[in-house]
N, C-alpha and C. Protein backbone atom coordinates (compact mmCIF):
# COMPACT_ATOMS: atom_id res chain seq x y z
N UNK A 1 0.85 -1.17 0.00
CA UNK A 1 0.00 0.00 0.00
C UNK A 1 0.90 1.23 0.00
N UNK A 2 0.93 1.99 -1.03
CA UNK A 2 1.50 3.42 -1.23
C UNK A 2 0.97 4.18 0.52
N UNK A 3 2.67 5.31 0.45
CA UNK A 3 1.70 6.06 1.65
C UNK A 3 1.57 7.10 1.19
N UNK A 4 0.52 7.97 1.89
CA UNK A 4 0.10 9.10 1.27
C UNK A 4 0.99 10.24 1.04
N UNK A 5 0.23 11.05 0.14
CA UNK A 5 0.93 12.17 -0.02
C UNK A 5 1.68 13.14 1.04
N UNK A 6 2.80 13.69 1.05
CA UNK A 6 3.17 14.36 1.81
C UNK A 6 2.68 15.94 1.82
N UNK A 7 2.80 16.74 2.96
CA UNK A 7 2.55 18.48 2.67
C UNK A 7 3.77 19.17 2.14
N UNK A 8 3.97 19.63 1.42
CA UNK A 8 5.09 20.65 0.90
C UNK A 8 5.69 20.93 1.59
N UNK A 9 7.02 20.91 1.08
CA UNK A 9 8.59 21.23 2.08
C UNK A 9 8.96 20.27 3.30
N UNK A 10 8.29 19.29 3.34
CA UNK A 10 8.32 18.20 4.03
C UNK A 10 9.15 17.25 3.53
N UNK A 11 9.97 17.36 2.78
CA UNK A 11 10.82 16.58 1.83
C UNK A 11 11.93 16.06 2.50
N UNK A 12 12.70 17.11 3.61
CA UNK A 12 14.21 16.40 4.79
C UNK A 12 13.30 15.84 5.43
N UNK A 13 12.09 15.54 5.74
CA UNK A 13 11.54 14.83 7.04
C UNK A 13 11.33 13.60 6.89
N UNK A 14 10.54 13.73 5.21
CA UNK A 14 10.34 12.64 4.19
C UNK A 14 11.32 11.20 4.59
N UNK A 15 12.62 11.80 3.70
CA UNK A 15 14.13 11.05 3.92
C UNK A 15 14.56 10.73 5.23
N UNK A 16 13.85 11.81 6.29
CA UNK A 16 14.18 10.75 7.66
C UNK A 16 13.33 9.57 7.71
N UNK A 17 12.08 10.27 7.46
CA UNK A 17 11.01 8.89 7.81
C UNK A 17 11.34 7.66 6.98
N UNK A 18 11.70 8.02 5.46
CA UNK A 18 12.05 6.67 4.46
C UNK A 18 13.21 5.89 5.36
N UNK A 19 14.28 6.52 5.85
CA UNK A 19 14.98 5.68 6.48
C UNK A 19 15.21 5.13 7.78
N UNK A 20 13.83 5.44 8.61
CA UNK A 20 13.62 4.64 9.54
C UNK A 20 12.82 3.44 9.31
N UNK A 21 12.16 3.69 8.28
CA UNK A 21 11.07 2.74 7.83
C UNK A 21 11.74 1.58 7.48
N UNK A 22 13.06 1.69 6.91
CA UNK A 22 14.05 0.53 6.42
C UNK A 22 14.21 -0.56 7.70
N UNK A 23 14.34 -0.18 8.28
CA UNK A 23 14.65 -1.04 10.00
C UNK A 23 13.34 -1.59 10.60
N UNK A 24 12.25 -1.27 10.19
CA UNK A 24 10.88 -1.95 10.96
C UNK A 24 10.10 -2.77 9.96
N UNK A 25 9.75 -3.74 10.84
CA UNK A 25 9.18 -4.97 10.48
C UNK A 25 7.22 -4.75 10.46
N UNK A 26 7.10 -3.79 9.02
CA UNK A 26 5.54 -3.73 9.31
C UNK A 26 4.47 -4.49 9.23
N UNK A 27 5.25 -6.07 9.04
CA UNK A 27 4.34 -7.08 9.13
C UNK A 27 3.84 -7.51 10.77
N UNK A 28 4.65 -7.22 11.46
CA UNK A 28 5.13 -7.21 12.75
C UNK A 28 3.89 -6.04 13.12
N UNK A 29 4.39 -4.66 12.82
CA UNK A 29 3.59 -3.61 13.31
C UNK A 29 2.10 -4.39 13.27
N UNK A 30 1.64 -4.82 12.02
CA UNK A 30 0.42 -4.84 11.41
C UNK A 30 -0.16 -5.71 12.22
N UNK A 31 0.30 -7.30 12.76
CA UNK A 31 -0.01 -7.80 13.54
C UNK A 31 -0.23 -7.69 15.59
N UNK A 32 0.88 -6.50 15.79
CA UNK A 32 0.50 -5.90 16.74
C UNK A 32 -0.96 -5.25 16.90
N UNK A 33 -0.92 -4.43 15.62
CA UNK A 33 -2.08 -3.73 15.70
C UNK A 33 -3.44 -4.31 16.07
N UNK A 34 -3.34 -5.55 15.17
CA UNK A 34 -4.50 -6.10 15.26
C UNK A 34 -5.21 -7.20 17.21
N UNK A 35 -4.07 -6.37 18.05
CA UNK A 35 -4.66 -7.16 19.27
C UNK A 35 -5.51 -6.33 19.88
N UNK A 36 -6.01 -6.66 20.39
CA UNK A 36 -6.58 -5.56 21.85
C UNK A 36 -5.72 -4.71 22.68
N UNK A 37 -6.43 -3.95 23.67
CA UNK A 37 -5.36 -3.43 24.45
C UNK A 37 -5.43 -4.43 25.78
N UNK A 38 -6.14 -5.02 26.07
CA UNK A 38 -6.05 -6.06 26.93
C UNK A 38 -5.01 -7.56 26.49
N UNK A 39 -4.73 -7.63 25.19
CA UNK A 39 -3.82 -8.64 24.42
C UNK A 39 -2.46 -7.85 24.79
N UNK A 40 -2.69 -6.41 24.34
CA UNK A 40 -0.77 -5.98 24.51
C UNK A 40 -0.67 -5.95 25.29
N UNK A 41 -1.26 -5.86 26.49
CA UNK A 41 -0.76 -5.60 28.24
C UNK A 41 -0.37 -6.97 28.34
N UNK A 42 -1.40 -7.99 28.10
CA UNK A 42 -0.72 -9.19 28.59
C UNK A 42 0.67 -9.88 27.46
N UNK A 43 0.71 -9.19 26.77
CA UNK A 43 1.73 -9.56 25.92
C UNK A 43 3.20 -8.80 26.59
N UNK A 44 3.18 -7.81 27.06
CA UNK A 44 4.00 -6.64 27.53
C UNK A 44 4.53 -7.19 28.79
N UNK A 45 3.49 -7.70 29.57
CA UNK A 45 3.34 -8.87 30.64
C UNK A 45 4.35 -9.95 30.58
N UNK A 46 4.37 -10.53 29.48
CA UNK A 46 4.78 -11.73 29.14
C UNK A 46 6.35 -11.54 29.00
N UNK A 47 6.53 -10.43 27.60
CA UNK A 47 7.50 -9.73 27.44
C UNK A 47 9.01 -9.25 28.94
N UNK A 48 8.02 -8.99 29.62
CA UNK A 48 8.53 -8.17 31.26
C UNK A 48 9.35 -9.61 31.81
N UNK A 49 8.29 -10.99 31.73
CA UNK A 49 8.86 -11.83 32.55
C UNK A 49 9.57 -12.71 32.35
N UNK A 50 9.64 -12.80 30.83
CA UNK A 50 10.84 -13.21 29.87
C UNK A 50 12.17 -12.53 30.72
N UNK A 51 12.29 -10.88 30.37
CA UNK A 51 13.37 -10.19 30.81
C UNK A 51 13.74 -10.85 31.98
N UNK A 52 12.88 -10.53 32.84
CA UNK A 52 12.98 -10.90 34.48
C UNK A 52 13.79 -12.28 34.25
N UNK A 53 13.53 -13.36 34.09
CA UNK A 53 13.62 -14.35 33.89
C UNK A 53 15.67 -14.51 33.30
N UNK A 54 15.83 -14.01 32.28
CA UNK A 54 17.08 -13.88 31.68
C UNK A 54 17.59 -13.21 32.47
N UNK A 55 17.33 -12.19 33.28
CA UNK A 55 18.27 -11.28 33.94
C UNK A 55 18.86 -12.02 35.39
N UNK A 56 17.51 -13.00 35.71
CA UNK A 56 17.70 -14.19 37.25
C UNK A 56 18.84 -14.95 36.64
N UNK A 57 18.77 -15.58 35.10
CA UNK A 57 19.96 -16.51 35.19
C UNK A 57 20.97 -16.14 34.43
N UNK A 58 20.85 -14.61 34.12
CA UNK A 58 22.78 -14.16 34.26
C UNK A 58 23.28 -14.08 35.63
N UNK A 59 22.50 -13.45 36.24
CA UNK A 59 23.08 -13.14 37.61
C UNK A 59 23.37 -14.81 38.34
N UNK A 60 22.52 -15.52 37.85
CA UNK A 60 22.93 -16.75 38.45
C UNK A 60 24.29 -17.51 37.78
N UNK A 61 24.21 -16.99 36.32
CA UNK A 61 25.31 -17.25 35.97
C UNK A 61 26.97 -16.37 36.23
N UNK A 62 26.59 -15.31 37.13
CA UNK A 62 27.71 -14.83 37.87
C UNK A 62 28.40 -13.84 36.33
N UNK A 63 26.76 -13.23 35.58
CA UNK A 63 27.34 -12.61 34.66
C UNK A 63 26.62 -11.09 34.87
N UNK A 64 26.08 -10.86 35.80
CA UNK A 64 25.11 -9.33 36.06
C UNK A 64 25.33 -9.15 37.83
């Protein structure tokens, strides 16, 4: 899907935005989108205790 037109003189902002866009996964975005906000909390949730989780067994591994 084309994105829309830009407003005039917006053209350096343009070239920032084209090259952030290079780095994100908008299949990714697209499927985020499509949860609830009760899905991303518990996803964010999930996300949190992953971390938690890796951060218990560096430190257990005498690496944090």
């Amino acid at each position: 899907m084309p994105d829309p037109p830009s407003p005039e003189g917006a053209g350096s902002r343009d070239l920032v935005v084209e090259a952030y866009k290079k780095g994100i996964d908008r299949t990714l975005l697209r499927e985020c989108l499509k949860l609830t906000v009760e899905e991303r909390i518990e996803q964010l949730m999930r996300w949190q205790q992953a971390a938690q989780e890796l951060r218990d067994a560096m430190r257990r591994a005498g690496r944090g």
